[in-house]
Protein backbone atom coordinates (compact mmCIF):
# COMPACT_ATOMS: atom_id res chain seq x y z
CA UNK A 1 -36.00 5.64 -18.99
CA UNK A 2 -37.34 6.76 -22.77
CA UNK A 3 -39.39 10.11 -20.76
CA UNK A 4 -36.36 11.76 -19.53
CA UNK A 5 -35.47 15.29 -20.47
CA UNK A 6 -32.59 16.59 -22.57
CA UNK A 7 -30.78 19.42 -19.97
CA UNK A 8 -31.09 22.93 -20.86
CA UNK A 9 -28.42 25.80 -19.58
CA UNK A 10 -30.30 26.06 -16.17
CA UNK A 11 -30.89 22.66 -15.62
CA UNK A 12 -29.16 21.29 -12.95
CA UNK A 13 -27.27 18.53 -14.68
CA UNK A 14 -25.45 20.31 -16.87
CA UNK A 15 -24.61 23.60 -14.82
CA UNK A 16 -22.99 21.18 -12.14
CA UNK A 17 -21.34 19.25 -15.11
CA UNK A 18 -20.46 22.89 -16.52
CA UNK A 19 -17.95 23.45 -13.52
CA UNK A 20 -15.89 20.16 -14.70
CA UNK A 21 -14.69 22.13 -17.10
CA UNK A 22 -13.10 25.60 -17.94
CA UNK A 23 -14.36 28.60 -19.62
CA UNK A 24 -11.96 27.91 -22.48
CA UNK A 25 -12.91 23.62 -22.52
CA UNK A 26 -16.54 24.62 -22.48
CA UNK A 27 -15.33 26.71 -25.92
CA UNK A 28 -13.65 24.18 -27.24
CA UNK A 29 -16.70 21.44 -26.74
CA UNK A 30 -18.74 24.04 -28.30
CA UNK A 31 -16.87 24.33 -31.64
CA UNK A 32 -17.07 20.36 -31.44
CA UNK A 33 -20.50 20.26 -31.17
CA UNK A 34 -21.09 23.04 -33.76
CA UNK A 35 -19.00 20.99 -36.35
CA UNK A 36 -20.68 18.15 -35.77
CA UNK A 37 -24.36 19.22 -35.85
CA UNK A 38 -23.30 21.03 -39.18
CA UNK A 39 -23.19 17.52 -40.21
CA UNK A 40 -25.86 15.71 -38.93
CA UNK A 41 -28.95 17.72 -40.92
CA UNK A 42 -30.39 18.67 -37.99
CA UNK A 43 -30.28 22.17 -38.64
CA UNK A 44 -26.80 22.59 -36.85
CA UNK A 45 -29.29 21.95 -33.75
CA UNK A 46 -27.83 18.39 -32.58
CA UNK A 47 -25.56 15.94 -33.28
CA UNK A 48 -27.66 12.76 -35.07
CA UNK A 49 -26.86 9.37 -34.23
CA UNK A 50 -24.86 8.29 -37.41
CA UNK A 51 -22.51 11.66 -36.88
CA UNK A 52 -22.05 10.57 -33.42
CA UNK A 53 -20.98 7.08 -34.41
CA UNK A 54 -18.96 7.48 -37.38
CA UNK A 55 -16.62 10.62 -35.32
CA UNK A 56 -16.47 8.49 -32.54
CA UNK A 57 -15.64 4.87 -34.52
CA UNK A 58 -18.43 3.48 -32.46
CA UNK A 59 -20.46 1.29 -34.82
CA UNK A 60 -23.59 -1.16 -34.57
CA UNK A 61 -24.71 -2.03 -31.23
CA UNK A 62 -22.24 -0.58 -28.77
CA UNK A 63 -22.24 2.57 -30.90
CA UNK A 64 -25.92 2.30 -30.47
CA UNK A 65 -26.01 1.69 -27.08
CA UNK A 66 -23.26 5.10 -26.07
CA UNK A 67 -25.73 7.24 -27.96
CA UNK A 68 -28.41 6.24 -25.89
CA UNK A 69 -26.46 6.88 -22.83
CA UNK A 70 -25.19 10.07 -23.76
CA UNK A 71 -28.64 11.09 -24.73
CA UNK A 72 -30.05 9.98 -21.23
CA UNK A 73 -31.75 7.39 -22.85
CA UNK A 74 -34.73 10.01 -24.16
CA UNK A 75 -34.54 7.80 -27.37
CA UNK A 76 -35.37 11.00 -29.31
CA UNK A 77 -32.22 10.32 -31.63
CA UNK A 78 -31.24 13.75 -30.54
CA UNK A 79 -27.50 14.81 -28.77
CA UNK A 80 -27.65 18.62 -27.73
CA UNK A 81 -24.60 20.18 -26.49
CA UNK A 82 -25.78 19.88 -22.93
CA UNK A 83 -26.00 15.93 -23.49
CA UNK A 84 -22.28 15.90 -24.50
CA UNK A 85 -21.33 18.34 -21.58
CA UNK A 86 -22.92 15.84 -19.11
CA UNK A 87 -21.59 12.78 -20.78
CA UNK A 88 -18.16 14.04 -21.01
CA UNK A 89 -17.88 15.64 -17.24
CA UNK A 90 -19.67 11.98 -15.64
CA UNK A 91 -17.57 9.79 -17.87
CA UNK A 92 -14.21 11.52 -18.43
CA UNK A 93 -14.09 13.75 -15.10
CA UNK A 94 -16.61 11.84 -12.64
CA UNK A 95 -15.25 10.02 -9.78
CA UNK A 96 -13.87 6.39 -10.08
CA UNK A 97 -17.31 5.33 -9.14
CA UNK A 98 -18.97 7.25 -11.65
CA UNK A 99 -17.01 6.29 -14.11
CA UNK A 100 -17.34 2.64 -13.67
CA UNK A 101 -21.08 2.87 -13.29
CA UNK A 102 -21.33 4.90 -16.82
CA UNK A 103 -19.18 1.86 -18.06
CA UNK A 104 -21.43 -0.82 -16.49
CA UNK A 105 -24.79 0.60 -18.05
CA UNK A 106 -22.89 0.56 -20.95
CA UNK A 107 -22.17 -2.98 -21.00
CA UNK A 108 -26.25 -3.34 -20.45
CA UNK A 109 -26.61 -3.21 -24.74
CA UNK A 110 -29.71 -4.99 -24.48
CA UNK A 111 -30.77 -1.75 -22.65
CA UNK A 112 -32.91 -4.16 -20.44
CA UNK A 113 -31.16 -3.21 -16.70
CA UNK A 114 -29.26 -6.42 -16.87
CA UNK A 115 -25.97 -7.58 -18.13
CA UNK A 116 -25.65 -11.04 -19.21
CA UNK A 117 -23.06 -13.36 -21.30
CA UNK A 118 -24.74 -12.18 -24.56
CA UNK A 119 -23.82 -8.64 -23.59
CA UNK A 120 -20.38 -8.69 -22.91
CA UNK A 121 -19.86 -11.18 -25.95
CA UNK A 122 -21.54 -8.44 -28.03
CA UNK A 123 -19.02 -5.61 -26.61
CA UNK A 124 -15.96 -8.03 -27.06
CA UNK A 125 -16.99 -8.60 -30.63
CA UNK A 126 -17.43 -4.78 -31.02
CA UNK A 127 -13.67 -4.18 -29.73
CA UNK A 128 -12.05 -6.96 -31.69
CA UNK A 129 -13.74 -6.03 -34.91
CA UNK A 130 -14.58 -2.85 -35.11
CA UNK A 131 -12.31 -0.68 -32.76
CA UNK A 132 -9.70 -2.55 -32.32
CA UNK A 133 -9.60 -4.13 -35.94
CA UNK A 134 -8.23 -7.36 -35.27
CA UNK A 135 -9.55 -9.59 -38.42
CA UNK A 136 -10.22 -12.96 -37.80
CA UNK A 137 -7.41 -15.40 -39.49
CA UNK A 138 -8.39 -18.62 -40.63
CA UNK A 139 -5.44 -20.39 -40.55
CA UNK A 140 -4.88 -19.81 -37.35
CA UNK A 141 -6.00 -22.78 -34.67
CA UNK A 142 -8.26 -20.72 -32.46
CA UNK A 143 -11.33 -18.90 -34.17
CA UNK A 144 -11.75 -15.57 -33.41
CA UNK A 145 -15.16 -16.57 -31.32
CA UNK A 146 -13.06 -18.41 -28.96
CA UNK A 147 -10.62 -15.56 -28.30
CA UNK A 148 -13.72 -13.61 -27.66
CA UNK A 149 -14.70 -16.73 -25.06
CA UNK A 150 -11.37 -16.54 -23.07
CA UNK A 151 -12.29 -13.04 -22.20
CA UNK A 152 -15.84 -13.75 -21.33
CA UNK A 153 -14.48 -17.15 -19.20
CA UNK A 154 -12.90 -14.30 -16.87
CA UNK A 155 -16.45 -12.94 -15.76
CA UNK A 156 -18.98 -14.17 -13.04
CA UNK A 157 -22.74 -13.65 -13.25
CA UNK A 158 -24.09 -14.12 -9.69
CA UNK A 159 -27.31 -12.55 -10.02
CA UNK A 160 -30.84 -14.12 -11.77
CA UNK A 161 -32.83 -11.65 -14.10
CA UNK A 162 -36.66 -13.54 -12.76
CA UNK A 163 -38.19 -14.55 -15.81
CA UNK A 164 -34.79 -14.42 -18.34
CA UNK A 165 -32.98 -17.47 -18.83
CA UNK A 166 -29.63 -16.02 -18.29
CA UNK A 167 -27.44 -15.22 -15.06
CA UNK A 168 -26.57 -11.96 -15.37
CA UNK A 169 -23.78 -9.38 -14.07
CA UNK A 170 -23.53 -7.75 -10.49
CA UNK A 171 -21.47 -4.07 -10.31
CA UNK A 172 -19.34 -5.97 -8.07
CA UNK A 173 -18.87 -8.61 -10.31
CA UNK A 174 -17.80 -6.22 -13.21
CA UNK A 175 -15.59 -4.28 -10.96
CA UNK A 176 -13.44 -7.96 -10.56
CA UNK A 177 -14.03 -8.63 -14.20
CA UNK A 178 -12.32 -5.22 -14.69
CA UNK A 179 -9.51 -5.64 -12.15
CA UNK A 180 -8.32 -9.17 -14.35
CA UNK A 181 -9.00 -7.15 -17.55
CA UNK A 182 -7.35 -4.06 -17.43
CA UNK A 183 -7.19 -3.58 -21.09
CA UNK A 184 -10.68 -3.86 -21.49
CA UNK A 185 -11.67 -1.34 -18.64
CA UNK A 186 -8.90 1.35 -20.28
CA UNK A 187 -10.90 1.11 -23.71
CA UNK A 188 -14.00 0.87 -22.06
CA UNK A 189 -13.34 4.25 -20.52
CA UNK A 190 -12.26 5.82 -23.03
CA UNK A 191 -14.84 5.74 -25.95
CA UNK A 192 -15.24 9.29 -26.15
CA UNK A 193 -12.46 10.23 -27.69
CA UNK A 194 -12.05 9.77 -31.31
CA UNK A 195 -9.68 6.94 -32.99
CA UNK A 196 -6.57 7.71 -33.76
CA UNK A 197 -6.15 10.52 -30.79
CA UNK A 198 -4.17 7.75 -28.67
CA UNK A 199 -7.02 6.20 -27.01
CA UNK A 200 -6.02 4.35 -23.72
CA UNK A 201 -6.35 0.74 -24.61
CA UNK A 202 -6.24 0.94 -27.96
CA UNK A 203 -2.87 0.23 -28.43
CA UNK A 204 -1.51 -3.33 -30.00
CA UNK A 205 2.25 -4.25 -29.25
CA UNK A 206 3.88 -4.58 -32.73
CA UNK A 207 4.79 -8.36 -32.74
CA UNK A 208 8.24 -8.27 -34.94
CA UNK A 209 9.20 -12.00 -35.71
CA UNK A 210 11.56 -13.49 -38.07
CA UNK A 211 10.26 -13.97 -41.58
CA UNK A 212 11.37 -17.96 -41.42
CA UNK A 213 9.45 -18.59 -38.70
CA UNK A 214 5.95 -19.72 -39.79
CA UNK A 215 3.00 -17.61 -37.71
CA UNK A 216 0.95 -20.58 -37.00
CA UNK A 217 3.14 -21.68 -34.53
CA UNK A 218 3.59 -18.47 -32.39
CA UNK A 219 1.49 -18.38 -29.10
CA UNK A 220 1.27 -14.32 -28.79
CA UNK A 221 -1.74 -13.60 -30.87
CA UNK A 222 -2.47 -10.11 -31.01
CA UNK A 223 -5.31 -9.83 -28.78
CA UNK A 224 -3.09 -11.74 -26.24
CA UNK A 225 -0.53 -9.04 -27.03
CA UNK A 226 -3.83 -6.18 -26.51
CA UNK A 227 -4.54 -8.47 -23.14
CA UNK A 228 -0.96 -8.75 -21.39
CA UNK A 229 -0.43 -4.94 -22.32
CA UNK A 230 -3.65 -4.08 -20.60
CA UNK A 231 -0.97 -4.00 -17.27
CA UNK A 232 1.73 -1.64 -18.94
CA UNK A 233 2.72 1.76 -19.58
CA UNK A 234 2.50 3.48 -22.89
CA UNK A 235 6.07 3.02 -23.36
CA UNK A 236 6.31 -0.65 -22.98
CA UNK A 237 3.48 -0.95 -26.23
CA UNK A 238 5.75 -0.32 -29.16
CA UNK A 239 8.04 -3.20 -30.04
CA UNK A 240 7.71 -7.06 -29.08
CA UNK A 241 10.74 -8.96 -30.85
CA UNK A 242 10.79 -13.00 -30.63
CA UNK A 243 13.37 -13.52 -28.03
CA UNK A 244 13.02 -17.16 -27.99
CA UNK A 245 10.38 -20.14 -29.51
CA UNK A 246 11.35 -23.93 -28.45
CA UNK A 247 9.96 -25.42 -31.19
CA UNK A 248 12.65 -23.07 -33.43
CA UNK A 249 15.12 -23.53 -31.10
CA UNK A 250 14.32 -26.31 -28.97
CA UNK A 251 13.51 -26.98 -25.24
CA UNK A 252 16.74 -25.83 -23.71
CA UNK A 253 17.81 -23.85 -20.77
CA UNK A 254 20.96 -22.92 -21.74
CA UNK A 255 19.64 -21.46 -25.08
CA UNK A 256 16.89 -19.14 -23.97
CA UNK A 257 19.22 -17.69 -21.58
CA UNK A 258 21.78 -16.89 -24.41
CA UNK A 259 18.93 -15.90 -26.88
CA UNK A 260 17.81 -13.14 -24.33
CA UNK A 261 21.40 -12.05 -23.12
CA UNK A 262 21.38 -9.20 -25.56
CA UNK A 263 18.09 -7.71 -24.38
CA UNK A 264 18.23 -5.51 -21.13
CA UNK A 265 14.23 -4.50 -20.90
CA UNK A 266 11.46 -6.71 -19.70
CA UNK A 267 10.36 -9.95 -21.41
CA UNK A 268 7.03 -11.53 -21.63
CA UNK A 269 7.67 -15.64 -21.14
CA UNK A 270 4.25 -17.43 -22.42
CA UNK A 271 4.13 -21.24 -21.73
CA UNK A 272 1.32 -23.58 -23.26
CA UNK A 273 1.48 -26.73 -21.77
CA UNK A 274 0.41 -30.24 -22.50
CA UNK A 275 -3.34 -29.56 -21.16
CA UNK A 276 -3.34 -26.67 -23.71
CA UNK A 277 -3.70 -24.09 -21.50
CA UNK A 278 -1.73 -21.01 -21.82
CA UNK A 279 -0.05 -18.53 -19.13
CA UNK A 280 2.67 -16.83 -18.28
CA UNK A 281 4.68 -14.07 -16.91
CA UNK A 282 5.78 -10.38 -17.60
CA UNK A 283 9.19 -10.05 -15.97
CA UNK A 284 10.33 -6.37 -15.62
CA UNK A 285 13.78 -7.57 -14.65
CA UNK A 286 16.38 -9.36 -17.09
CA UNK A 287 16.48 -13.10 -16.20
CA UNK A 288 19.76 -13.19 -14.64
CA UNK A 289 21.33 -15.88 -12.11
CA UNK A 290 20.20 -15.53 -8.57
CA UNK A 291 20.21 -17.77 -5.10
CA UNK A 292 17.13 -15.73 -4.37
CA UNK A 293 13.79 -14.26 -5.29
CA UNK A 294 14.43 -10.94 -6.67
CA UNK A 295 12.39 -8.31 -9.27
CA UNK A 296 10.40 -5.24 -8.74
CA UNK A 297 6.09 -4.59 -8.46
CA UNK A 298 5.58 -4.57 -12.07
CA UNK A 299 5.63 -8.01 -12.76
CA UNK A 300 3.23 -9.62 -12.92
CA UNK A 301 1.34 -13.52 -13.41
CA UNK A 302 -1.34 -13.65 -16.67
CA UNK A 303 -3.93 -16.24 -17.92
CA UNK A 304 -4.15 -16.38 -21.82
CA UNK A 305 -6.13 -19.89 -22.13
CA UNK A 306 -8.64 -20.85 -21.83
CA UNK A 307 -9.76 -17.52 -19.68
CA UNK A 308 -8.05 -14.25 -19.76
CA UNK A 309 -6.60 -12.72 -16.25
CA UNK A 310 -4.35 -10.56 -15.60
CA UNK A 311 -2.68 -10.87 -11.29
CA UNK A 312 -0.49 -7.82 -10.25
CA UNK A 313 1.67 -8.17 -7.09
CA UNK A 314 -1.25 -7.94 -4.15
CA UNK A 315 2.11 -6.08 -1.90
CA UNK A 316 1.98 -9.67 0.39
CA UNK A 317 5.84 -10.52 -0.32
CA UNK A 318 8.49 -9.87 -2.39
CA UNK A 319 9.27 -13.10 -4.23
CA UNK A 320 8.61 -11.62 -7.93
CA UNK A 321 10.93 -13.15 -9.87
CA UNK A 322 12.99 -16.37 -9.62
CA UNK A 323 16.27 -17.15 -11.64
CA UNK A 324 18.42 -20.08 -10.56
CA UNK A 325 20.96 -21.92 -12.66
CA UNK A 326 24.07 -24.56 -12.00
CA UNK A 327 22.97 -24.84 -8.08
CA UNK A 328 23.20 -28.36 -6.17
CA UNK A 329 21.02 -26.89 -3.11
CA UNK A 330 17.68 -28.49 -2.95
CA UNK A 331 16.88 -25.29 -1.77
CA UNK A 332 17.42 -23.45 -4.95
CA UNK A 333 15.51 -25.38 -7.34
CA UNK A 334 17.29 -24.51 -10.58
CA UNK A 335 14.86 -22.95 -12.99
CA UNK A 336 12.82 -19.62 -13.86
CA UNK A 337 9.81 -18.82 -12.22
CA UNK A 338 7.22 -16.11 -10.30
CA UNK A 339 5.90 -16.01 -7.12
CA UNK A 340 5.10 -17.84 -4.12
CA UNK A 341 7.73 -19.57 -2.32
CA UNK A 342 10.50 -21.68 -3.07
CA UNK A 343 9.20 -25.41 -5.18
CA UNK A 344 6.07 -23.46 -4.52
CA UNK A 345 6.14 -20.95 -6.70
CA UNK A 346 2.88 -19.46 -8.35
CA UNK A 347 4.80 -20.33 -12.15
CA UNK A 348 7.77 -22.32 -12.31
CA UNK A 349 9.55 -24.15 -14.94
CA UNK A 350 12.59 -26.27 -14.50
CA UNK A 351 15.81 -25.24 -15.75
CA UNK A 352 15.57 -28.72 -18.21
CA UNK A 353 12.07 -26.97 -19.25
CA UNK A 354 10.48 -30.49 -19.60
CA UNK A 355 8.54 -30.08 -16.22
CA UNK A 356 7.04 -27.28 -13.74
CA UNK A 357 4.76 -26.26 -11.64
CA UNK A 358 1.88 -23.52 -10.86
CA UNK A 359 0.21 -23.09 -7.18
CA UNK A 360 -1.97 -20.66 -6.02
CA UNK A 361 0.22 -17.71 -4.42
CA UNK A 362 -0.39 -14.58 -2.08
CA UNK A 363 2.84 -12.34 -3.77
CA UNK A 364 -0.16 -11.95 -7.34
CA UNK A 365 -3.25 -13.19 -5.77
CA UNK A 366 -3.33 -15.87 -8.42
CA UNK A 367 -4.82 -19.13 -8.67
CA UNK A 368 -3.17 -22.32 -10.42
CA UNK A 369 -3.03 -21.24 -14.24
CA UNK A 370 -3.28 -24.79 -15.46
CA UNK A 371 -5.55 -27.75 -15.08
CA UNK A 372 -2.95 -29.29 -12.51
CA UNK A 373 -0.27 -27.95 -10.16
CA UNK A 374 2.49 -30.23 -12.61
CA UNK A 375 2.92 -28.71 -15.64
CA UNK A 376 4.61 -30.53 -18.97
CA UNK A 377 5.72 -27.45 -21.24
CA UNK A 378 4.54 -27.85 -24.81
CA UNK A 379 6.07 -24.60 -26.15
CA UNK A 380 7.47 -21.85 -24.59
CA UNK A 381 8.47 -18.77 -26.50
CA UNK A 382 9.56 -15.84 -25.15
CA UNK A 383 9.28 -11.75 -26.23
CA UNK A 384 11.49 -8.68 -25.65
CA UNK A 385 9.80 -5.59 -24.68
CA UNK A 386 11.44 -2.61 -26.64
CA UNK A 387 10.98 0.39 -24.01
CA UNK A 388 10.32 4.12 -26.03
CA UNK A 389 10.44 7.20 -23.98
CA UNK A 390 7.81 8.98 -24.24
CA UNK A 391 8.61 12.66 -23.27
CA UNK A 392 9.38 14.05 -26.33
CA UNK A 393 7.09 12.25 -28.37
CA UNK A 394 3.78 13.30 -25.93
CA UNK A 395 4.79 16.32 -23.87
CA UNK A 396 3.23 19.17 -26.05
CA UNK A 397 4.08 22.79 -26.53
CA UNK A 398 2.99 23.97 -22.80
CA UNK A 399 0.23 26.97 -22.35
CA UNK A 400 -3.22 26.24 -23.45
CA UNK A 401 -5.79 24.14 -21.77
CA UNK A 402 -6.15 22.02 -25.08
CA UNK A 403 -2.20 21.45 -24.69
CA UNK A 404 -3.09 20.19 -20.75
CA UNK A 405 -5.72 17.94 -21.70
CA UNK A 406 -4.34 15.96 -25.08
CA UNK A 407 -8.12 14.41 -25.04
CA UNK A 408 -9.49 17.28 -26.72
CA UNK A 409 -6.65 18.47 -28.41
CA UNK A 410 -6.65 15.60 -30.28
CA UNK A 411 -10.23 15.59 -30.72
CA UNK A 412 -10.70 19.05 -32.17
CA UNK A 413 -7.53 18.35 -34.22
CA UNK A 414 -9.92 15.45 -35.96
CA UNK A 415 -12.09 18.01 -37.24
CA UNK A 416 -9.60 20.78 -37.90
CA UNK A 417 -10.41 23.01 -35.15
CA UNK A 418 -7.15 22.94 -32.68
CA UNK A 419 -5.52 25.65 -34.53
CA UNK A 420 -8.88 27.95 -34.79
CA UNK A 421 -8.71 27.65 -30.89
CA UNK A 422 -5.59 29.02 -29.88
């Protein structure tokens, strides 16, 4: 992998890669390139690899490990404009399956042609730390390590490296990984852009709480926040207000229902149970009384401990979201819930939220989210999601291909050259 060639103009790797992009892009990754190399003391000939990393916010090993990829792994320290031309067309314009298979030999940081545990805790580190910037609290009851842990509890490694002494990672099984992580495979995919140019999957919900309330007792960390938004639209990662915490305002029906009466958008409700595990639901609908199942496809079922997953409707049935108060049918267990079937429902708490449930349903694909089908609630908060339109704030001025493609408007406005190219 260390002999391979960097592409010229007439090689046929980049002039195929070349018709990804316009006449005018091609420009535009040119002045990049030339700004960059200016930096790198390379005689403005290539970019070096601390340029690369430091534009890019890609530090220590998965930094390390992009550069190599970009580079085709020549290990000559050297990125050429053709590199970046090929990178950028496979990663950023390939087809879905190129694109996950640039993402999956970038999960190999080892470099070694096999993923294992050690990889993907490496990566998750990277992302927590270092591009997402989530600091590690320490009064806080669950160590930064073991937030990293939920994630990796999410992936399988079927396959044996002969002679290592780990399992290790199948495309298939990252392609499931993925499909439970979504936020993880948006950031994943889009590395190449530089921070602060609105990165998919790089956006944290703010978490607005009241200032009585003492922090150590809310459930919605931030990289649970990072996690459950993985599933949502840009617009639904602004603004997540404290609806509703038992332990402020006790286990009670009646209350949580009046807390969230003011709030017409979508909630997240996050249960943690007497096992300690924590789950929950994103409802796109208000909770409102029903004798029926009722909601829309983007709700969904989520995992939070003690592994991360993410189940969107599978299209099987319509029983999304469940809402029943003041009924005497035994056929309308009174209570809010997701999924499944009636007093089979794939989340269900009571409406005295001392007791539930959680099955395995077909309407999210999900298995049981807790140790046992019965569930005791421990705490149960819930959040209000604050819904911004987005049209004025993103649509641009239209014309220019730097105004289609925000990527590298963004990009070259990093580095001052947007205005220099129209």
């Amino acid at each position: 992998m260390g002999n391979a060639q960097s592409p010229s103009n007439n090689d046929p790797r980049y002039v195929s890669a070349a018709r990804a992009f316009t006449k005018k892009e091609l420009e535009d990754l040119r002045s990049l390139f030339n700004h960059l190399a200016a930096q790198s003391q390379t005689n403005a000939k290539c970019i070096s690899p601390s340029v690369f990393q430091s534009y890019f916010g890609l530090h220590g090993p998965i930094g390390e490990r992009m550069f190599d990829l970009v580079t085709q792994e020549r290990k000559d320290q050297r990125l050429t404009f053709e590199d970046l031309v090929v990178a950028k067309a496979t990663y950023e314009k390939g087809t879905k399956d190129e694109i996950e298979e640039f993402i999956y030999r970038l999960l190999d940081i080892s470099g070694d042609s096999f993923i294992t545990r050690s990889d993907l805790k490496t990566v998750m580190i990277a992302i927590f730390n270092n591009i997402l910037c989530i600091k590690d609290s320490q009064d806080r009851s669950s160590s930064h390590e073991d937030i990293v842990n939920i994630f990796l509890n999410a992936a399988k490694f079927s396959m044996h490296n002969e002679g290592g002494t780990e399992e290790t990672m199948s495309f298939e099984d990252f392609r499931n990984w993925c499909t439970h992580l979504p936020s993880v495979k948006k950031l994943l995919g889009s590395l190449l852009l530089p921070p602060g140019s609105g990165r998919p999957g790089s956006q944290i919900p703010k978490l607005l709480t009241s200032t009585a309330i003492d922090s150590n007792i809310i459930l919605l960390r931030k990289e649970y926040a990072w996690h459950i938004g993985g599933a949502l639209s840009q617009h639904d990662l602004e603004d997540w207000n404290l609806l509703y915490h038992s332990s402020v305002n006790g286990l009670s029906f009646n209350t949580f229902l009046g807390n969230i009466s003011n709030h017409a958008g979508p909630t997240v409700l996050i249960i943690k149970d007497t096992e300690g595990y924590i789950y929950g639901g994103y409802a796109s609908q208000p909770w409102e009384r029903h004798a029926d199942f009722y909601g829309d496809m983007k709700c969904y079922l989520f995992q939070l401990n003690p592994v991360a997953s993410i189940f969107r409707p599978t299209g099987a049935n319509n029983n999304l979201q469940w809402c029943a108060m003041n009924f005497s049918s035994e056929d309308i267990p009174n209570g809010i819930g997701f999924g499944g079937r009636v007093n089979h429902l794939g989340l269900f708490v009571s409406a005295n939220f001392d007791q539930g449930h959680t099955f395995s349903c077909t309407t999210f694909g999900s298995p049981c989210l807790s140790k046992t089908n019965r569930i005791l609630p421990e705490v149960i908060e819930c959040w209000g999601v604050t819904q911004v339109a987005t049209q004025d704030k993103h649509d641009a001025v239209k014309g220019t291909v730097l105004e289609r493609f925000k990527e590298d408007r963004n990009m070259l406005k990093m580095v001052g050259l947007a205005n220099s190219s129209e």
